[in-house]
PDB file of N, CA and C in Angstrom:
ATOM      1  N   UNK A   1       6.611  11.982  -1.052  1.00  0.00           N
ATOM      2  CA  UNK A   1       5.962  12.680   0.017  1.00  0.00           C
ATOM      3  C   UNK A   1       4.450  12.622  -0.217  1.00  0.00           C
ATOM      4  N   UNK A   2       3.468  12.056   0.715  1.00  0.00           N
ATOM      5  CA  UNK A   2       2.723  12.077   0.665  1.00  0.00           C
ATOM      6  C   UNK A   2       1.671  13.539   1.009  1.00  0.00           C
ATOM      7  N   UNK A   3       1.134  13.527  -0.075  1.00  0.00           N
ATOM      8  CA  UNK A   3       0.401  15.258  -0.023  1.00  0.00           C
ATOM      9  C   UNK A   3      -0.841  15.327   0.155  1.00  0.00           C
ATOM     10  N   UNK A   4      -1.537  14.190   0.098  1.00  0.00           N
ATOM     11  CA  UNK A   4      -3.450  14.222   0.497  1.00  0.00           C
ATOM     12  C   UNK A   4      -2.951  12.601   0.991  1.00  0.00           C
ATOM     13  N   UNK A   5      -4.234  12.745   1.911  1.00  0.00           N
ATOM     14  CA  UNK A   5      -4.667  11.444   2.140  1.00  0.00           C
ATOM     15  C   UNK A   5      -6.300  11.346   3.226  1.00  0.00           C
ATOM     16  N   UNK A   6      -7.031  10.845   2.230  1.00  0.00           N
ATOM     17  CA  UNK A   6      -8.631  10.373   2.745  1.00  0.00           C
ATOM     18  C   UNK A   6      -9.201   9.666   1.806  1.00  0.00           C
ATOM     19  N   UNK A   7     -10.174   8.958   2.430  1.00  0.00           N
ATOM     20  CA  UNK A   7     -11.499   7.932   1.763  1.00  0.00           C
ATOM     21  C   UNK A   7     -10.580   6.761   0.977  1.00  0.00           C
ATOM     22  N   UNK A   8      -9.305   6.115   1.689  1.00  0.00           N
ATOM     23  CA  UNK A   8      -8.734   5.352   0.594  1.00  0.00           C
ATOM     24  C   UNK A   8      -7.487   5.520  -0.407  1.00  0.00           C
ATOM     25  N   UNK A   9      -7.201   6.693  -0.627  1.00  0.00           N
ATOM     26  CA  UNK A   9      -6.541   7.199  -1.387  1.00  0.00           C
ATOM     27  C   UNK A   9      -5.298   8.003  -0.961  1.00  0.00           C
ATOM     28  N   UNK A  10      -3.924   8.018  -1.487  1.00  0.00           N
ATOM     29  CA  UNK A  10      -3.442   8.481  -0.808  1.00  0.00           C
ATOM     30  C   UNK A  10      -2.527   9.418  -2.557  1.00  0.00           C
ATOM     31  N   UNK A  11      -2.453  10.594  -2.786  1.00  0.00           N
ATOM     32  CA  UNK A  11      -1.745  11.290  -3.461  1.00  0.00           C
ATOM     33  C   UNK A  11      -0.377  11.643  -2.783  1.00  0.00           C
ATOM     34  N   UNK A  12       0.832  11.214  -3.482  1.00  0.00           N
ATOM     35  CA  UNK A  12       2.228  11.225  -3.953  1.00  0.00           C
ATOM     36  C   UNK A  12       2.680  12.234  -4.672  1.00  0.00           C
ATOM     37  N   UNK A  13       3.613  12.649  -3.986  1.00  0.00           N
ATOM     38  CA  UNK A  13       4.685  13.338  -4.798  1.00  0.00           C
ATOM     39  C   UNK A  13       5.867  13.144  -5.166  1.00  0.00           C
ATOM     40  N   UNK A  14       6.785  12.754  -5.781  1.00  0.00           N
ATOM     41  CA  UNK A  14       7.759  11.895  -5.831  1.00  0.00           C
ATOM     42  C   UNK A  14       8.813  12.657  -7.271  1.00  0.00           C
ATOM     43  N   UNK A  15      10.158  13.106  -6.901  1.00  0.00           N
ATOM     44  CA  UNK A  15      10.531  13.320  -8.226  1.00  0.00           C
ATOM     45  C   UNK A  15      10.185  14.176  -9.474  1.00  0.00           C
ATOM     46  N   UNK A  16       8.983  14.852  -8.718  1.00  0.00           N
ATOM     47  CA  UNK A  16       7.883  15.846  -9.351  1.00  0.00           C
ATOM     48  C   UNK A  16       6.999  15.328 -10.104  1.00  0.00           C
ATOM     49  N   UNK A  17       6.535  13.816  -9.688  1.00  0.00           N
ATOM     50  CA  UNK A  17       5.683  12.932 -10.419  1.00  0.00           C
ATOM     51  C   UNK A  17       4.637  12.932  -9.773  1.00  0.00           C
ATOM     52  N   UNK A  18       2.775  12.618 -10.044  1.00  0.00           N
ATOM     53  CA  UNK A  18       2.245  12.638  -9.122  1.00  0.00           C
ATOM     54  C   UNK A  18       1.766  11.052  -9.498  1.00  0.00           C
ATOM     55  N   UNK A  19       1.528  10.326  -7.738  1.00  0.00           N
ATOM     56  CA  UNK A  19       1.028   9.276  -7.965  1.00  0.00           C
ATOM     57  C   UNK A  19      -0.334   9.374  -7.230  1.00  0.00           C
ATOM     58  N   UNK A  20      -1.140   8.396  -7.670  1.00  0.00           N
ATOM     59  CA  UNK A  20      -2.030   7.884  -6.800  1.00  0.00           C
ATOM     60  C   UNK A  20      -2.335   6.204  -6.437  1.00  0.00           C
ATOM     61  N   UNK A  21      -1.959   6.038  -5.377  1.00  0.00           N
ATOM     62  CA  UNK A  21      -1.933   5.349  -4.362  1.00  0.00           C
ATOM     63  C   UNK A  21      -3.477   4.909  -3.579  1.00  0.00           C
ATOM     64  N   UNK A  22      -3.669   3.384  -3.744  1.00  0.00           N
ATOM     65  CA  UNK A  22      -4.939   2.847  -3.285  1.00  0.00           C
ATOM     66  C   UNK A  22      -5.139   1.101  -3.228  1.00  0.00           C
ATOM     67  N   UNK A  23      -5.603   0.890  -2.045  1.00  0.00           N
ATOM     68  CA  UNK A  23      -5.979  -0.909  -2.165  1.00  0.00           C
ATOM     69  C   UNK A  23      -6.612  -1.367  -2.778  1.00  0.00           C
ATOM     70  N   UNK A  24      -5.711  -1.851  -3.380  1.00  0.00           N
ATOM     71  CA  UNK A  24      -6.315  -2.909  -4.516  1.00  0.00           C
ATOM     72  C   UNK A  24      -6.826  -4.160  -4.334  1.00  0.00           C
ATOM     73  N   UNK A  25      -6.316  -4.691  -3.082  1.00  0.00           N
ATOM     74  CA  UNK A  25      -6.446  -6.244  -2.568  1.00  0.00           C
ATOM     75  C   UNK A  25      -8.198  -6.700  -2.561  1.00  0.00           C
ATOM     76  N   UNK A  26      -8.327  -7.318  -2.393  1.00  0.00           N
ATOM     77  CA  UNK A  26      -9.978  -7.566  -1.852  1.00  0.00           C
ATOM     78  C   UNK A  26     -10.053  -8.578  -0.550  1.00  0.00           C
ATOM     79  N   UNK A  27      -9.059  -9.438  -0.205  1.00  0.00           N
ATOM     80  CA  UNK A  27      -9.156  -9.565   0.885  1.00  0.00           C
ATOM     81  C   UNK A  27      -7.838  -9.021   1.962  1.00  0.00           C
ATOM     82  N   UNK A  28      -6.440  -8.981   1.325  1.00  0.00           N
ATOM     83  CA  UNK A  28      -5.334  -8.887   1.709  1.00  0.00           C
ATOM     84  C   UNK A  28      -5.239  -7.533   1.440  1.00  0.00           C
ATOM     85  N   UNK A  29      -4.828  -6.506   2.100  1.00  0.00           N
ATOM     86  CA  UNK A  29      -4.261  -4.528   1.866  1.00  0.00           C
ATOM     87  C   UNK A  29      -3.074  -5.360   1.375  1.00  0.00           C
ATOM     88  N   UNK A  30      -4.043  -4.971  -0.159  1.00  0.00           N
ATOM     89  CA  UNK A  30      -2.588  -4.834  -1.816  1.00  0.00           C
ATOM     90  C   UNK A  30      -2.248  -3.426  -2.071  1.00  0.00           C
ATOM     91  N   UNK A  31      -1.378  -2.400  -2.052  1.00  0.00           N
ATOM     92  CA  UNK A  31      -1.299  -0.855  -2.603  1.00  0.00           C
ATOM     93  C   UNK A  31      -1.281  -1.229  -4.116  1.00  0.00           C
ATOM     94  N   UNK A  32      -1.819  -0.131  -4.886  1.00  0.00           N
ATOM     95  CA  UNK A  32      -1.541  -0.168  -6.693  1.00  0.00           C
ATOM     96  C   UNK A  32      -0.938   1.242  -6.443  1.00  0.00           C
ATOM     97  N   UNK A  33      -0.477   1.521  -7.004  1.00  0.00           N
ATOM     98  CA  UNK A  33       0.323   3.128  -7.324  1.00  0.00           C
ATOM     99  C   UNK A  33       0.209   3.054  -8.946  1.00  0.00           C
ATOM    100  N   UNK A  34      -0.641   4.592  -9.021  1.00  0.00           N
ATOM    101  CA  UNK A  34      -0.535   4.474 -10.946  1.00  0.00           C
ATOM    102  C   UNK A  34      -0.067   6.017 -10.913  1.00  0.00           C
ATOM    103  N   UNK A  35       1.067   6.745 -11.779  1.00  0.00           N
ATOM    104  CA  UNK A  35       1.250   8.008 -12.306  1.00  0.00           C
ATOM    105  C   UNK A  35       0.230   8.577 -12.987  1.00  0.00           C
ATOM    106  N   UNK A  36       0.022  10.009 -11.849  1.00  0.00           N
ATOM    107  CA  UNK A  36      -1.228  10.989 -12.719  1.00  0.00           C
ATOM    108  C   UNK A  36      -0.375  11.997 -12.766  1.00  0.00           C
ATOM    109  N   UNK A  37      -1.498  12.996 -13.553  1.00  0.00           N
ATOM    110  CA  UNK A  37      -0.843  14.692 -13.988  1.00  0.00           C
ATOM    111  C   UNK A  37      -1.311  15.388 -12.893  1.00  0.00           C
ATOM    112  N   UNK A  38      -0.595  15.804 -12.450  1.00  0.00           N
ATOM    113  CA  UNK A  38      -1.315  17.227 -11.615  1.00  0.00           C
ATOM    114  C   UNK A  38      -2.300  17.978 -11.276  1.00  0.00           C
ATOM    115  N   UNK A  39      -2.996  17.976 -12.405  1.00  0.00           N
ATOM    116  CA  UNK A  39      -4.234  18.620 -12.535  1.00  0.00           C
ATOM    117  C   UNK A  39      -5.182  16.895 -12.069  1.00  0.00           C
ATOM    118  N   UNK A  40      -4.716  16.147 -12.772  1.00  0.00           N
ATOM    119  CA  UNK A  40      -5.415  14.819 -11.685  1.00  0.00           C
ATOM    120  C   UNK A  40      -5.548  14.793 -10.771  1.00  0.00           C
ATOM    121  N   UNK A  41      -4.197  15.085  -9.767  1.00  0.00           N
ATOM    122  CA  UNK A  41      -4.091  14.817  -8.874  1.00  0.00           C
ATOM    123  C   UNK A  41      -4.792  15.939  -7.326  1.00  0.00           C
ATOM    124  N   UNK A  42      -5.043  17.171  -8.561  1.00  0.00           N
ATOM    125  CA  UNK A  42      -5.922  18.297  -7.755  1.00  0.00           C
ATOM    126  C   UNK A  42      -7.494  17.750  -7.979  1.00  0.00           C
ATOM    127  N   UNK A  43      -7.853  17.373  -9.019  1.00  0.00           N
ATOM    128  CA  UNK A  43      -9.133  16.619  -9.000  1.00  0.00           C
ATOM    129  C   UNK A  43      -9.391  15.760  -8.276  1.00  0.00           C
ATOM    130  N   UNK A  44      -8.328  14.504  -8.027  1.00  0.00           N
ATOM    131  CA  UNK A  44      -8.790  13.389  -7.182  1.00  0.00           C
ATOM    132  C   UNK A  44      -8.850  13.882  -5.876  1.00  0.00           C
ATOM    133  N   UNK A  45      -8.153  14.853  -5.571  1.00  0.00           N
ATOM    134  CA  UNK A  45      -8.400  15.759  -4.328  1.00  0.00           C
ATOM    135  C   UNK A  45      -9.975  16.363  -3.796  1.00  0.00           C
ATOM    136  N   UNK A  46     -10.527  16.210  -5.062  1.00  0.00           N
ATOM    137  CA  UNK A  46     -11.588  16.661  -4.523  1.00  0.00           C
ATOM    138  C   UNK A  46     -13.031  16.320  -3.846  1.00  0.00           C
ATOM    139  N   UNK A  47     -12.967  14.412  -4.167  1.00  0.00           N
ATOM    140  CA  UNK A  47     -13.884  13.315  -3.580  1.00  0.00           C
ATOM    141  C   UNK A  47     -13.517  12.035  -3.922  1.00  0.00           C
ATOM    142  N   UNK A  48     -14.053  11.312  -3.209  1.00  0.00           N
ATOM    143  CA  UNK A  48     -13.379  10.161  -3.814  1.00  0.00           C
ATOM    144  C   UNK A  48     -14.453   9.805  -5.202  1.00  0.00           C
ATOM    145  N   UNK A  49     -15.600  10.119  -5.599  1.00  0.00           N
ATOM    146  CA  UNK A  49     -15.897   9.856  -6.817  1.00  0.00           C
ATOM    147  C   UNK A  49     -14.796  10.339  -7.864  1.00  0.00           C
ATOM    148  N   UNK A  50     -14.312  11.245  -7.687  1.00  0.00           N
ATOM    149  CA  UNK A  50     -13.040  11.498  -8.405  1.00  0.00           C
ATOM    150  C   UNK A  50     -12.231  11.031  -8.660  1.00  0.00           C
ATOM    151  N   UNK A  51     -11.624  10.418  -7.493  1.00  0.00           N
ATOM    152  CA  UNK A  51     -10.408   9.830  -7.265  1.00  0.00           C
ATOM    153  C   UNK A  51     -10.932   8.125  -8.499  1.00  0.00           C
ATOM    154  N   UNK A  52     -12.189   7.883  -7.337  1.00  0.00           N
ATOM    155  CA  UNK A  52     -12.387   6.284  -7.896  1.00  0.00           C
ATOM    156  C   UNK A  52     -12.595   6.210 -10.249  1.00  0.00           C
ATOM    157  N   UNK A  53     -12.858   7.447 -10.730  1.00  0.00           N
ATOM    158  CA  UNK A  53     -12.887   7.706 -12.049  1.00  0.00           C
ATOM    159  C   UNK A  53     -11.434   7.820 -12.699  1.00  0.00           C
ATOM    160  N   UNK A  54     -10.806   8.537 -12.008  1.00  0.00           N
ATOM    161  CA  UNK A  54      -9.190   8.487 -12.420  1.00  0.00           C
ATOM    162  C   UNK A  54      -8.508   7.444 -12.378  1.00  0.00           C
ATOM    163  N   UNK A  55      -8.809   6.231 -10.888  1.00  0.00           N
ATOM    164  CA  UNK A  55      -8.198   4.982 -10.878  1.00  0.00           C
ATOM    165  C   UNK A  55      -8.494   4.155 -12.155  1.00  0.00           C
ATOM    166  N   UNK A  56     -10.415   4.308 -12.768  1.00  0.00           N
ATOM    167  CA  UNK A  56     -11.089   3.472 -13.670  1.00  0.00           C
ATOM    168  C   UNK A  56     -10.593   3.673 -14.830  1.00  0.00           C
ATOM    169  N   UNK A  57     -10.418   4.927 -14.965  1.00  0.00           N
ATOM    170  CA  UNK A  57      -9.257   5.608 -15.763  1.00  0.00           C
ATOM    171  C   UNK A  57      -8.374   4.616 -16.567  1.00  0.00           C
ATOM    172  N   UNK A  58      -7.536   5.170 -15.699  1.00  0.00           N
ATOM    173  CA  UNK A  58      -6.211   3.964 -15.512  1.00  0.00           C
ATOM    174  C   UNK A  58      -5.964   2.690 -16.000  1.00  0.00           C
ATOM    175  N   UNK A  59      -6.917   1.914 -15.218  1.00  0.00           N
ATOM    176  CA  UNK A  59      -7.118   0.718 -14.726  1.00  0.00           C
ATOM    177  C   UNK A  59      -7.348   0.057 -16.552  1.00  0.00           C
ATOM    178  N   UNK A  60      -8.571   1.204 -16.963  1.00  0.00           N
ATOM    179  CA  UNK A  60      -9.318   0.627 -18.306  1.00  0.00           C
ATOM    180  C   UNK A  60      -7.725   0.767 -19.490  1.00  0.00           C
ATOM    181  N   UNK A  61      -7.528   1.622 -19.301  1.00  0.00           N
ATOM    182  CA  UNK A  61      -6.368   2.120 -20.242  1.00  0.00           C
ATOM    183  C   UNK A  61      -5.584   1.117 -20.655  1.00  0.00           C
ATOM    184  N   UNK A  62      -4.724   0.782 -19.208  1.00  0.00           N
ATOM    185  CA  UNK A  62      -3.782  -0.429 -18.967  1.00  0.00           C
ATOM    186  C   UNK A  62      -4.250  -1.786 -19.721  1.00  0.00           C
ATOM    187  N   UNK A  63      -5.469  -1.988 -19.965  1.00  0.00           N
ATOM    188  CA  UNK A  63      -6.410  -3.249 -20.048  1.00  0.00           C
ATOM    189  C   UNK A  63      -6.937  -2.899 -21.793  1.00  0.00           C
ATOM    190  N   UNK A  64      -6.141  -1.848 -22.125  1.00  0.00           N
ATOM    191  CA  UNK A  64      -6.403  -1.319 -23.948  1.00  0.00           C
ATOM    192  C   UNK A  64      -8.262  -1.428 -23.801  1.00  0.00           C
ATOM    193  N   UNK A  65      -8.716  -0.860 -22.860  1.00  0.00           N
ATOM    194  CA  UNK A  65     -10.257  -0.246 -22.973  1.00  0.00           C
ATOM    195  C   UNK A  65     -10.368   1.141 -23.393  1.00  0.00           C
ATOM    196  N   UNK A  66      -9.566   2.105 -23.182  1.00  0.00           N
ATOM    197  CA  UNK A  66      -9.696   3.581 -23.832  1.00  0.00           C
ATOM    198  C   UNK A  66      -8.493   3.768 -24.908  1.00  0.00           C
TER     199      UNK A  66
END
């Protein structure tokens, strides 16, 4: 169930999981869906500078940067 959605971003609820949901494509609308915590998912709620730090987040993690 989708529970926010603006600037790009769309927050998930699923199973009591939270996702966040966003295009990834650069020319083609690609979705990425990555699992956040809750308290993420009330943060990314709150701008998309938020949102876009939690994706970088992520993104770096996955890529063994943090």
């Amino acid at each position: 169930m989708v529970i926010f959605e603006d600037y790009g971003v769309e927050i998930i609820l699923k199973d009591g999981r939270y996702y966040i949901r966003y295009d990834a494509g650069r020319i083609a609308i690609i979705y990425d869906e990555i699992e956040i915590t809750k308290e993420e998912a009330e943060r990314a709620q709150q701008g998309p500078q938020n949102a876009m730090e939690i994706i970088w987040y992520y993104k770096n993690k996955k890529r063994g940067l943090v």
